[in-house]
N, C-alpha and C. Protein backbone atom coordinates (compact mmCIF):
# COMPACT_ATOMS: atom_id res chain seq x y z
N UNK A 1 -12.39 -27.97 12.33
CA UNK A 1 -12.34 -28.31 10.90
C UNK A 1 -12.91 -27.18 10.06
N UNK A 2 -14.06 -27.07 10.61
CA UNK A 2 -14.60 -25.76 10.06
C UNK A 2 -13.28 -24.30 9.61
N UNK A 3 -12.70 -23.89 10.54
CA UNK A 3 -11.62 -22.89 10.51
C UNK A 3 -10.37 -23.28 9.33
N UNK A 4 -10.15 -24.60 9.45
CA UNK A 4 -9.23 -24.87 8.57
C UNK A 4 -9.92 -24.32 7.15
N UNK A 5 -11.37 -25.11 6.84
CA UNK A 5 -11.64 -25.10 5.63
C UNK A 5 -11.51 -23.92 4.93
N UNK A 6 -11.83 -22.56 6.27
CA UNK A 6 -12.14 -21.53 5.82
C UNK A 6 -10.87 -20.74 5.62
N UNK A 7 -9.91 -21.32 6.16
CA UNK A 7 -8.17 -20.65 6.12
C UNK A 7 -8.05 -21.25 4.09
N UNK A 8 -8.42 -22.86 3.94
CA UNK A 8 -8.11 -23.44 2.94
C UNK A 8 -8.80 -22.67 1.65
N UNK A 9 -10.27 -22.39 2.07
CA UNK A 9 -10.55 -21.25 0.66
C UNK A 9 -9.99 -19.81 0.98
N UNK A 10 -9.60 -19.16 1.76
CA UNK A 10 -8.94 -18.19 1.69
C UNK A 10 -7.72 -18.18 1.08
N UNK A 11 -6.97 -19.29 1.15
CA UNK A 11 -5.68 -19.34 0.05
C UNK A 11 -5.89 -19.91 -0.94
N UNK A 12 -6.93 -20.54 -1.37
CA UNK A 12 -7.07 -20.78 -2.73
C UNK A 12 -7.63 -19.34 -3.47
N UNK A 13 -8.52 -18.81 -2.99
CA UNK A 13 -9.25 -17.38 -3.33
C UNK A 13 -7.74 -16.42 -3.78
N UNK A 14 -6.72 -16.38 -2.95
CA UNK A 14 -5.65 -15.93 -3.05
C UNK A 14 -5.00 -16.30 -4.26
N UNK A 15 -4.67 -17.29 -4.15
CA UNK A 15 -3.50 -18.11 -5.49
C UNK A 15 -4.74 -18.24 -7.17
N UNK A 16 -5.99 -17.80 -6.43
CA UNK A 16 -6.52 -17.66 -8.00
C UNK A 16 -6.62 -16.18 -8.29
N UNK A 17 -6.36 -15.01 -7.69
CA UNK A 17 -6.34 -13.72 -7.76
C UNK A 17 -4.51 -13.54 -8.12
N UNK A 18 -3.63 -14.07 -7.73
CA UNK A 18 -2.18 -13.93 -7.99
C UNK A 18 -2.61 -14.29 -9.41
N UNK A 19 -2.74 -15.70 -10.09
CA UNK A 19 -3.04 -16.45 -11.31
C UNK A 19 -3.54 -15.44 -12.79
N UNK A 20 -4.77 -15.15 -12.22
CA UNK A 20 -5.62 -14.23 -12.94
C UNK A 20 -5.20 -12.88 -13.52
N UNK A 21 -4.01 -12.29 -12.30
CA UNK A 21 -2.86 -11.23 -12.01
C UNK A 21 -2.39 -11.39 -13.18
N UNK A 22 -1.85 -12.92 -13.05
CA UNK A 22 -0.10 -13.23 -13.81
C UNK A 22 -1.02 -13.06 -15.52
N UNK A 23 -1.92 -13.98 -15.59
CA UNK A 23 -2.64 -14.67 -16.75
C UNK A 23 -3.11 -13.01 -17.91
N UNK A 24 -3.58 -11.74 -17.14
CA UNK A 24 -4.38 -10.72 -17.39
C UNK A 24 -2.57 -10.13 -17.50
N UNK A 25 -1.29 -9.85 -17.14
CA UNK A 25 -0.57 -8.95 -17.53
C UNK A 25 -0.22 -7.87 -16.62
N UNK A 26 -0.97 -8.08 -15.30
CA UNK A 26 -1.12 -7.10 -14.36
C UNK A 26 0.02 -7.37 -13.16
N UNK A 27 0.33 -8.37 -12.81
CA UNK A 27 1.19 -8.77 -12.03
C UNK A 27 2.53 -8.19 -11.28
N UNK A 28 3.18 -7.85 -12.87
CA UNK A 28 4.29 -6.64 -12.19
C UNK A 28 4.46 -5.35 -12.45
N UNK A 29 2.89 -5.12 -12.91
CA UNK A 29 3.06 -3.60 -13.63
C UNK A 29 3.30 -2.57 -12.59
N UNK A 30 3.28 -2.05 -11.62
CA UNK A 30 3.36 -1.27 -10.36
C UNK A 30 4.34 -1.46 -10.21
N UNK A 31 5.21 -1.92 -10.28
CA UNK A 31 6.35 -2.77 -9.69
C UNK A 31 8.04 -2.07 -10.70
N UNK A 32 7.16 -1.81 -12.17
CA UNK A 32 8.14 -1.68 -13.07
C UNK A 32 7.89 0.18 -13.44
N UNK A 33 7.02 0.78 -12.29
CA UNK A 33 6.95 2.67 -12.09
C UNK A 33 8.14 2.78 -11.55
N UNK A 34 9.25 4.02 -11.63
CA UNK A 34 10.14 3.83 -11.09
C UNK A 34 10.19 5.23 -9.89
N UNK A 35 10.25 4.65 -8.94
CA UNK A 35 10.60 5.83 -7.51
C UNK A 35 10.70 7.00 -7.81
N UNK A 36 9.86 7.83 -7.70
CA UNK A 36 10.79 9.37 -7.95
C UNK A 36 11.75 9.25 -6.67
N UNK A 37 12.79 10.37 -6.79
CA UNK A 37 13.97 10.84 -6.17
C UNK A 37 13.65 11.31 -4.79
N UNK A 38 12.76 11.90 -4.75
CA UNK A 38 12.26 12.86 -3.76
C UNK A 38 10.80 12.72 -3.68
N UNK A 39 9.92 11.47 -2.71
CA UNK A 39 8.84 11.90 -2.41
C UNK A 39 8.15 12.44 -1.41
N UNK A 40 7.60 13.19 -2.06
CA UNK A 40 7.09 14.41 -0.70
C UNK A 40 6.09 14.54 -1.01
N UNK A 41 4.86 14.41 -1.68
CA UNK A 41 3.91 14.33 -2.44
C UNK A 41 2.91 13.26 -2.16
N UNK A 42 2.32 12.71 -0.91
CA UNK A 42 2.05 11.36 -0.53
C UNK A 42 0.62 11.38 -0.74
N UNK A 43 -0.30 10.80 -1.26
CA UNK A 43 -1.47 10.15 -1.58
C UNK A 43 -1.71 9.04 -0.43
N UNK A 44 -2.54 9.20 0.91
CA UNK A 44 -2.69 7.78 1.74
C UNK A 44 -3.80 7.35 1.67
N UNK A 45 -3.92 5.72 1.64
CA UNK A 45 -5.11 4.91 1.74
C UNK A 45 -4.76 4.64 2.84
N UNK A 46 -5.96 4.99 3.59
CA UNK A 46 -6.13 4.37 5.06
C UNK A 46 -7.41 5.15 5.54
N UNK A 47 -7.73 4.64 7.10
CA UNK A 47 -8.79 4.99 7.82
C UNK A 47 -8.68 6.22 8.62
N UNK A 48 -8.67 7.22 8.55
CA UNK A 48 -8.60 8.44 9.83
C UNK A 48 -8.09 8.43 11.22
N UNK A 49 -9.26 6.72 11.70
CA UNK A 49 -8.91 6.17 12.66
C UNK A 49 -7.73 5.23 13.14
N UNK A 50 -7.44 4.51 12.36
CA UNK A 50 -6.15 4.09 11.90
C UNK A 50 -4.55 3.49 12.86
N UNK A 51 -4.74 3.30 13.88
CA UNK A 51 -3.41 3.63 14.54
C UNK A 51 -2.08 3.38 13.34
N UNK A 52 -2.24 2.28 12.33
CA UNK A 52 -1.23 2.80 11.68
C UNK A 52 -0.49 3.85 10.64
N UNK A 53 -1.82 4.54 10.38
CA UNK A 53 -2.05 5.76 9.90
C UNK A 53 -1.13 6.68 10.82
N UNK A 54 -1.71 6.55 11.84
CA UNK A 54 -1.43 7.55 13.15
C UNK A 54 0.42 7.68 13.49
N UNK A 55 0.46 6.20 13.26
CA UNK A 55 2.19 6.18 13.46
C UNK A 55 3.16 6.25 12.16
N UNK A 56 2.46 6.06 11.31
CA UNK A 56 3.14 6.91 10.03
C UNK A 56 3.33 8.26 9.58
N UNK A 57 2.09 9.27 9.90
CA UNK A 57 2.21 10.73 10.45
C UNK A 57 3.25 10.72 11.11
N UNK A 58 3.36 10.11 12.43
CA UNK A 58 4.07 10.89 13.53
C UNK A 58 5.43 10.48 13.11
N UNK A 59 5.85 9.79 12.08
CA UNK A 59 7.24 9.31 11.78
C UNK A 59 7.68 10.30 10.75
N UNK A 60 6.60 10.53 10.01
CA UNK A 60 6.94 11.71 8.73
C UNK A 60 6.88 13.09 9.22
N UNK A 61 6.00 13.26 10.19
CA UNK A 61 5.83 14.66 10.63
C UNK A 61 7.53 15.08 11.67
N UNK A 62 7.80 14.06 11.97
CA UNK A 62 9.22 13.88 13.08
C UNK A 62 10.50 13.43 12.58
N UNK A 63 10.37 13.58 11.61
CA UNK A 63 11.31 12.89 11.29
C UNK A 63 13.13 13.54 11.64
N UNK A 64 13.92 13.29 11.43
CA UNK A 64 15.33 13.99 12.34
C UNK A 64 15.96 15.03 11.49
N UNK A 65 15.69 14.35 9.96
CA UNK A 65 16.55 15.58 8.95
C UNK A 65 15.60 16.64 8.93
N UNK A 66 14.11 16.69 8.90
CA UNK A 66 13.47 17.91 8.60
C UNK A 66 12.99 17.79 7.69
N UNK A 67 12.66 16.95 6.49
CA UNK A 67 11.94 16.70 5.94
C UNK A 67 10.64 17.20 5.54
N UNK A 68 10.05 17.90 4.88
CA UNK A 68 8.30 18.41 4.82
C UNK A 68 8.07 17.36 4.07
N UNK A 69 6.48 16.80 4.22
CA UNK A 69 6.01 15.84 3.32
C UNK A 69 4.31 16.51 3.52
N UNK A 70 3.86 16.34 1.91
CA UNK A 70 2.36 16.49 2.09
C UNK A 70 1.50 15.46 1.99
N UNK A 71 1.05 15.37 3.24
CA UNK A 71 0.40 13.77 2.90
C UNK A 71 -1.02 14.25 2.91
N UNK A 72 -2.13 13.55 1.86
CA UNK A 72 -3.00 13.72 2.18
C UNK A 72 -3.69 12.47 2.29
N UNK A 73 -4.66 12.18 3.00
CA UNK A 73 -5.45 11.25 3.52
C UNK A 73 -6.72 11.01 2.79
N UNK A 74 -7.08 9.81 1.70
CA UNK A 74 -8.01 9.03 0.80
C UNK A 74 -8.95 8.07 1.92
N UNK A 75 -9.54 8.54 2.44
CA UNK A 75 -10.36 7.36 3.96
C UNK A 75 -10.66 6.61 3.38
N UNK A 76 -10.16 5.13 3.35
CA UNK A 76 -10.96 3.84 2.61
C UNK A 76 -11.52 2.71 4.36
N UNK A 77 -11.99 1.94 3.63
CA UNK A 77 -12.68 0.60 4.67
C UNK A 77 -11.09 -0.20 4.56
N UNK A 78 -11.00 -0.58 5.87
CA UNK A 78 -9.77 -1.31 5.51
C UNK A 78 -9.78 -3.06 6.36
N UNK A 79 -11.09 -3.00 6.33
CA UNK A 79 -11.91 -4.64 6.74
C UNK A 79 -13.08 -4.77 6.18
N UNK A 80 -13.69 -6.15 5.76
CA UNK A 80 -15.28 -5.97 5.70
C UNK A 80 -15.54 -6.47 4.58
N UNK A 81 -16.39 -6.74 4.01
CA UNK A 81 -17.22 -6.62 2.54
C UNK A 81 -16.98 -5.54 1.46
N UNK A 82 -17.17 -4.73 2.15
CA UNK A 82 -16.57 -3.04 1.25
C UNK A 82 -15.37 -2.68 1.01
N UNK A 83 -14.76 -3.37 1.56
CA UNK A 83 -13.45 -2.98 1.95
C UNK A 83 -12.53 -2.20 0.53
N UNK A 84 -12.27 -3.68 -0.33
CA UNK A 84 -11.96 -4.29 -1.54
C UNK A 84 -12.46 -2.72 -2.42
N UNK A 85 -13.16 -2.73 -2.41
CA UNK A 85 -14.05 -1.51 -3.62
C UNK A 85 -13.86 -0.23 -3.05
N UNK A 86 -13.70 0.13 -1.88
CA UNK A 86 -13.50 1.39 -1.27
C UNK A 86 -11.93 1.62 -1.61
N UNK A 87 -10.89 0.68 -1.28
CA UNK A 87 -9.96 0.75 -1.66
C UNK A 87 -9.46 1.14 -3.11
N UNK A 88 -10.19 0.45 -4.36
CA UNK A 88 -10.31 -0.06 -5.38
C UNK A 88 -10.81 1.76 -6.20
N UNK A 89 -11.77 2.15 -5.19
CA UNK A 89 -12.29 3.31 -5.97
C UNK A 89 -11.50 4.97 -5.69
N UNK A 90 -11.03 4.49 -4.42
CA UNK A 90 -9.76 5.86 -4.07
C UNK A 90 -9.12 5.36 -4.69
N UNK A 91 -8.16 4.60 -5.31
CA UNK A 91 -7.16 4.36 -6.15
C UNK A 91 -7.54 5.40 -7.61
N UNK A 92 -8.53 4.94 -7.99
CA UNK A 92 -8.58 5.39 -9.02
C UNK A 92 -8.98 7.18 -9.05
N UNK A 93 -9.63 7.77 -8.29
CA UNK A 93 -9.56 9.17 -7.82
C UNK A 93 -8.44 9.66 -7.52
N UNK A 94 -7.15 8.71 -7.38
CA UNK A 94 -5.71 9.38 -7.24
C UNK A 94 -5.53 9.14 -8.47
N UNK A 95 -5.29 8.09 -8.94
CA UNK A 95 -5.34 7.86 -10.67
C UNK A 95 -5.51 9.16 -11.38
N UNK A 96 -6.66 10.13 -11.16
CA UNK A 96 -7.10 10.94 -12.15
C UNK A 96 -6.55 12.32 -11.88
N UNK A 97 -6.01 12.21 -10.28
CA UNK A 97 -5.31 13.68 -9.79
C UNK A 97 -4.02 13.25 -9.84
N UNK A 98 -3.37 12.41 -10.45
CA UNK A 98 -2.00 11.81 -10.37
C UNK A 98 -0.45 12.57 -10.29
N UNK A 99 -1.14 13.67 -11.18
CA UNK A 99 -0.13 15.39 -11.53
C UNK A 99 0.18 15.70 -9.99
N UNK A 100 -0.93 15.42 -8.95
CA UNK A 100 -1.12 15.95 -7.39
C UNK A 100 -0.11 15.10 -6.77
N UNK A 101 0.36 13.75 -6.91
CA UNK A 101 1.34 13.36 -6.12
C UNK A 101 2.48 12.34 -6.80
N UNK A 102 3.26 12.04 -5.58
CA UNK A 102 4.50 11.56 -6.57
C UNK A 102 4.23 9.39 -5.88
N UNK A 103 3.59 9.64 -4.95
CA UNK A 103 3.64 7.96 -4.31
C UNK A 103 1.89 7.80 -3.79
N UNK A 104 1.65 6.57 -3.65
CA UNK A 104 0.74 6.35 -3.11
C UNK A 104 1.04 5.68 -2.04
N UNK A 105 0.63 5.26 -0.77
CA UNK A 105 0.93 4.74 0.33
C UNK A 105 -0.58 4.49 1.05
N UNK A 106 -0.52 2.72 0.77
CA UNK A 106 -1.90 2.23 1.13
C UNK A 106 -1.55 1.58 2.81
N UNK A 107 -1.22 2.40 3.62
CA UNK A 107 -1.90 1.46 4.95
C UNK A 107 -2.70 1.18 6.18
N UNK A 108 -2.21 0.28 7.18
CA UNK A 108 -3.31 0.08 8.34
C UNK A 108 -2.62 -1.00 9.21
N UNK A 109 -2.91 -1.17 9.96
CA UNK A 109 -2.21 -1.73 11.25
C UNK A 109 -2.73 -3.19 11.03
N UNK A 110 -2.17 -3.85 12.10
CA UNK A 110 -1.99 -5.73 11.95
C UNK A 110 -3.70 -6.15 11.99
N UNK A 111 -3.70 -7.66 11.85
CA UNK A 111 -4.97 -8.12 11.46
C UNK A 111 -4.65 -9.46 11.70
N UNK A 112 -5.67 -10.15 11.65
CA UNK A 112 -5.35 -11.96 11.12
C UNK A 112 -5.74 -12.10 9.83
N UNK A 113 -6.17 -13.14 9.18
CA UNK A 113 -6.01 -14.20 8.18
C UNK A 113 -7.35 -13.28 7.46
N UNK A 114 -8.44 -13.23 8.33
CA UNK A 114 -10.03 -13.20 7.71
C UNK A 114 -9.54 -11.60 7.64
N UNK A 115 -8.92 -10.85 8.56
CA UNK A 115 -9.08 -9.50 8.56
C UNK A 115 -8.37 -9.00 7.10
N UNK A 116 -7.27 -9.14 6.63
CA UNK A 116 -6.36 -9.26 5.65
C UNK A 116 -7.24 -9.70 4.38
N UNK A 117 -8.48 -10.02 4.12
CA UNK A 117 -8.75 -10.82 2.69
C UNK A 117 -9.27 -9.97 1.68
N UNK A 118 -9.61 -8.91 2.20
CA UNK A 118 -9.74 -8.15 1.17
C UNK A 118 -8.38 -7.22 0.20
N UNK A 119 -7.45 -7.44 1.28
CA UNK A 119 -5.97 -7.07 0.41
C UNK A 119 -5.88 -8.39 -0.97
N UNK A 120 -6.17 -9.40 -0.63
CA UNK A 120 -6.02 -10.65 -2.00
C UNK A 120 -7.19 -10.39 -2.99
N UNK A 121 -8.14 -9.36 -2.63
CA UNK A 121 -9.13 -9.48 -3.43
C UNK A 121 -8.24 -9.19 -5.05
N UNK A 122 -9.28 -9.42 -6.23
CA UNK A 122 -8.67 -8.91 -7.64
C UNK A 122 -8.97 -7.85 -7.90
N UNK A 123 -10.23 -7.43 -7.35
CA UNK A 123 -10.65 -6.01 -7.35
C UNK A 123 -9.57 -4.74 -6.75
N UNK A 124 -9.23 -5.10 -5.87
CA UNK A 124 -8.21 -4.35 -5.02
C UNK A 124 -6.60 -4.21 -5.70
N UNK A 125 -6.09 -5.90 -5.90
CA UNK A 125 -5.24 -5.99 -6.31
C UNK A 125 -4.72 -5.22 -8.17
N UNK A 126 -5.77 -5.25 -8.75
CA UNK A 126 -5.93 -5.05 -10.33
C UNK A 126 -5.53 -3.31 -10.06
N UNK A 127 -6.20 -2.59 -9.18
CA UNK A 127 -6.66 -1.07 -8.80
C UNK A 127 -4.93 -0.94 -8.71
N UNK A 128 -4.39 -1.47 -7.92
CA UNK A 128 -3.24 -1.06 -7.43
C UNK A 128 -2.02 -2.17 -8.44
N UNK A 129 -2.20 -2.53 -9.38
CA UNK A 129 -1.80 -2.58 -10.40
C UNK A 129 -1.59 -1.52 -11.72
N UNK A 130 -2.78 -0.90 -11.88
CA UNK A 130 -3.10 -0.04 -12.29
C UNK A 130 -2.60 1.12 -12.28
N UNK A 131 -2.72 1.27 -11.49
CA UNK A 131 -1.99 2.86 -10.69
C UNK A 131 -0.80 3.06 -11.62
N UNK A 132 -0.71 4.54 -11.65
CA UNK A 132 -0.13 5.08 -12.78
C UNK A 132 1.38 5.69 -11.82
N UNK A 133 0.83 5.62 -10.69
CA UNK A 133 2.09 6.00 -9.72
C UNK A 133 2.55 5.36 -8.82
N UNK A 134 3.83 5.18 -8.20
CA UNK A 134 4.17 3.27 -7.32
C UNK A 134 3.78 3.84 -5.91
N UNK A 135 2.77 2.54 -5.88
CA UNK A 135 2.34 2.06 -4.41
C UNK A 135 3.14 1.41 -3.56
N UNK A 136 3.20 2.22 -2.56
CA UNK A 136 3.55 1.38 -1.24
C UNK A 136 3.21 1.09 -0.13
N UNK A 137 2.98 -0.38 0.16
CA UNK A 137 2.05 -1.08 1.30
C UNK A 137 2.82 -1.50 2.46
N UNK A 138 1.67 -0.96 3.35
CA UNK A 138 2.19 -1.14 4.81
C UNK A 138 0.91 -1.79 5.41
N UNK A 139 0.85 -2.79 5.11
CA UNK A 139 -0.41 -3.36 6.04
C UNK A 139 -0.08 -3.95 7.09
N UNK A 140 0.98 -4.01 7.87
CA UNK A 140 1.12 -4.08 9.15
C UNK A 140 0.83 -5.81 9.54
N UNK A 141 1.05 -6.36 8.62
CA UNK A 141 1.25 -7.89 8.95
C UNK A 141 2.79 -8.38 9.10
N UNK A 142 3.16 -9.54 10.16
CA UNK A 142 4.36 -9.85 10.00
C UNK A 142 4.67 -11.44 8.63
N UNK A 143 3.77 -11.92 8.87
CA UNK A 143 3.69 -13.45 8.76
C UNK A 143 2.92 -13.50 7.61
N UNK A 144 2.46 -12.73 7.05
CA UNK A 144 1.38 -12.79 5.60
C UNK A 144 1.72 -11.46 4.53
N UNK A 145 1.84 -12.50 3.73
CA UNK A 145 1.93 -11.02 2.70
C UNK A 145 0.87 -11.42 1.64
N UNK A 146 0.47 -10.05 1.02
CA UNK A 146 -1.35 -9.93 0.68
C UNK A 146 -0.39 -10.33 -0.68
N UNK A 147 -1.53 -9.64 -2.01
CA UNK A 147 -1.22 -10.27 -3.39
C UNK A 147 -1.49 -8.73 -3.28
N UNK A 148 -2.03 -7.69 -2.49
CA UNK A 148 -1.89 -6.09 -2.62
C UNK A 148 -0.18 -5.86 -2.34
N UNK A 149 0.13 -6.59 -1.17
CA UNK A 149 1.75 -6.37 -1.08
C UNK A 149 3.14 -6.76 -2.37
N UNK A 150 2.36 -8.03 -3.09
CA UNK A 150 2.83 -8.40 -4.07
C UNK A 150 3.25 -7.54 -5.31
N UNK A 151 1.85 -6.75 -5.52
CA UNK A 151 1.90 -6.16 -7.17
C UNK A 151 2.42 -4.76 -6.55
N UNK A 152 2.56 -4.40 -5.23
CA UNK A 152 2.37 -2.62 -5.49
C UNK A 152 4.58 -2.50 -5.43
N UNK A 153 4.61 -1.67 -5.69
CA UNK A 153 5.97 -1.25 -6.19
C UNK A 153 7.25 -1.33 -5.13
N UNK A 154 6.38 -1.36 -3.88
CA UNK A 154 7.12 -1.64 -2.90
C UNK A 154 6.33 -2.01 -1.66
N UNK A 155 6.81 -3.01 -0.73
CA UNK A 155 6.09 -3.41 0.21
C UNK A 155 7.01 -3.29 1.47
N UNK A 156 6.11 -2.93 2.53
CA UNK A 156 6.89 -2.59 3.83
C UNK A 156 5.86 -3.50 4.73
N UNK A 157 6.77 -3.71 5.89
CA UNK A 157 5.70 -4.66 6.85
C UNK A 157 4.56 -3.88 7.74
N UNK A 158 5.09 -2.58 7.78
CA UNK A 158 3.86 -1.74 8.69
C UNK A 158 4.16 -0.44 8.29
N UNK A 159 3.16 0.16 8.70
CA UNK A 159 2.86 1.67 8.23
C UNK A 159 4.27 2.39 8.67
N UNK A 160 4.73 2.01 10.04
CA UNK A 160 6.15 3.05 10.24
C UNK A 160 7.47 2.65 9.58
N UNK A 161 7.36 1.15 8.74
CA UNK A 161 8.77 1.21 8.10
C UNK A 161 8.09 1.85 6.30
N UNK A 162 6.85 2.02 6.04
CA UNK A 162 6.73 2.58 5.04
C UNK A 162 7.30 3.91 5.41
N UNK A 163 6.78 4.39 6.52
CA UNK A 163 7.18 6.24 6.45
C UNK A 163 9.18 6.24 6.54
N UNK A 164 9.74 5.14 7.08
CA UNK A 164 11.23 5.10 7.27
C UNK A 164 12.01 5.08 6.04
N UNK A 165 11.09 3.90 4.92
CA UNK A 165 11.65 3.72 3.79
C UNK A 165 11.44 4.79 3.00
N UNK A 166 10.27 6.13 3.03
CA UNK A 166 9.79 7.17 2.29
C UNK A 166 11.64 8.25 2.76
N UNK A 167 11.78 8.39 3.70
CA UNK A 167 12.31 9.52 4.81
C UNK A 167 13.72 8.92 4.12
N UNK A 168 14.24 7.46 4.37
CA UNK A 168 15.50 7.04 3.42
C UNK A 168 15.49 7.28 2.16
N UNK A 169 14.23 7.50 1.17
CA UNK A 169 14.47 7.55 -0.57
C UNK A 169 15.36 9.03 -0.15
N UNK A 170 14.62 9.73 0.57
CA UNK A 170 15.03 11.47 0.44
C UNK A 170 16.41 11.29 1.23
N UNK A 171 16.74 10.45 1.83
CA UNK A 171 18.16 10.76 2.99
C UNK A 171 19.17 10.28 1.36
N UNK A 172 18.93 9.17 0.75
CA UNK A 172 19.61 9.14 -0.63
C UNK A 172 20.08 10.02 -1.57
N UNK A 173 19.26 10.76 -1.71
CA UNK A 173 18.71 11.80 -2.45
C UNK A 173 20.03 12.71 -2.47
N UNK A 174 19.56 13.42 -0.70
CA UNK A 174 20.52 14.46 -0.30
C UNK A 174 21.77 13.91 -0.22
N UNK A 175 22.42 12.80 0.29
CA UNK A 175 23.53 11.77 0.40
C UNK A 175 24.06 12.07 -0.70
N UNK A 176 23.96 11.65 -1.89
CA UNK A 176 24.17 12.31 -3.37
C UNK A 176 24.33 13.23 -4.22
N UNK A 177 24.00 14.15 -3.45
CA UNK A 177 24.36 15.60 -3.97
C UNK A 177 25.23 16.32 -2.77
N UNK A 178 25.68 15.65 -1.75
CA UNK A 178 26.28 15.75 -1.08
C UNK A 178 28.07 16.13 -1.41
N UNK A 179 27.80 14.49 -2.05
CA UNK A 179 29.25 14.13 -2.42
C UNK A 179 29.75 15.27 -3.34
């Protein structure tokens, strides 16, 4: 009973951070940045340690057309108490170097229910609302999607279909000037 209760305020904590989203104006602002053409310019939130970090490199660094991408790496907490604000405060340090890239790309590999709660935070969610450039989340859940997956401009289920969907904007790109 105990576990339920604690699943039951975790989605209420949730659906009052979506609410607050909708109520404050923030909801689809990320959402309505529009793709540049060509990103190559990558801003990442994630851990060093990371395995899904790790397999998003190796998808961008490998990729088949040849592609260069500069990714640089923002180390946030991506569980915990801190989590939320570490996230929350690299956002905004890309925020201010924004000229430096063209996408942001917040991810990290699978989790459960408790591991995931700092993606619903408002702190987190508002940050990546905010953002002056479109976020895209790969938090590596199948079965849950955060209220971070919600507002950011595009959402992928794990770090390697974020780097697939990055590697397709550019296969578009060239496809098009092809013709």
């Amino acid at each position: 009973i105990k576990g339920e209760y604690t699943l039951g305020g975790l989605l209420s904590d949730r659906q009052k951070t979506v609410d607050d989203l909708k109520r404050n104006g923030l909801y689809d602002m990320n959402r309505q940045i529009e793709l540049p053409l060509v990103p190559q310019r990558i801003a990442v939130l994630s851990a060093l340690d990371s395995k899904g970090f790790e397999d998003a490199i190796h998808v961008l660094k490998n990729n088949q057309q040849g592609y260069g991408f500069d990714v640089r790496l923002f180390p946030v907490m991506l569980q915990g108490n801190r989590a939320a604000l570490s996230i929350a405060e690299q956002l905004k340090q890309i925020s201010e170097r924004r000229t430096e890239f063209d996408i942001v790309v917040l991810i990290r590999g699978g989790g459960g229910n408790v591991d995931l709660h700092c993606f619903n935070s408002y702190t987190l969610a508002e940050a990546v609302a905010l953002c002056p450039l479109p976020v895209i989340t790969g938090i590596g859940h199948t079965a849950d999607v955060t209220v971070a997956d919600e507002v950011a401009a595009v959402s992928r289920q794990t770090p390697t279909a974020v780097a697939q969907f990055i590697i397709s904007q550019c296969e578009q790109f060239e496809n098009g000037i092809k013709r």
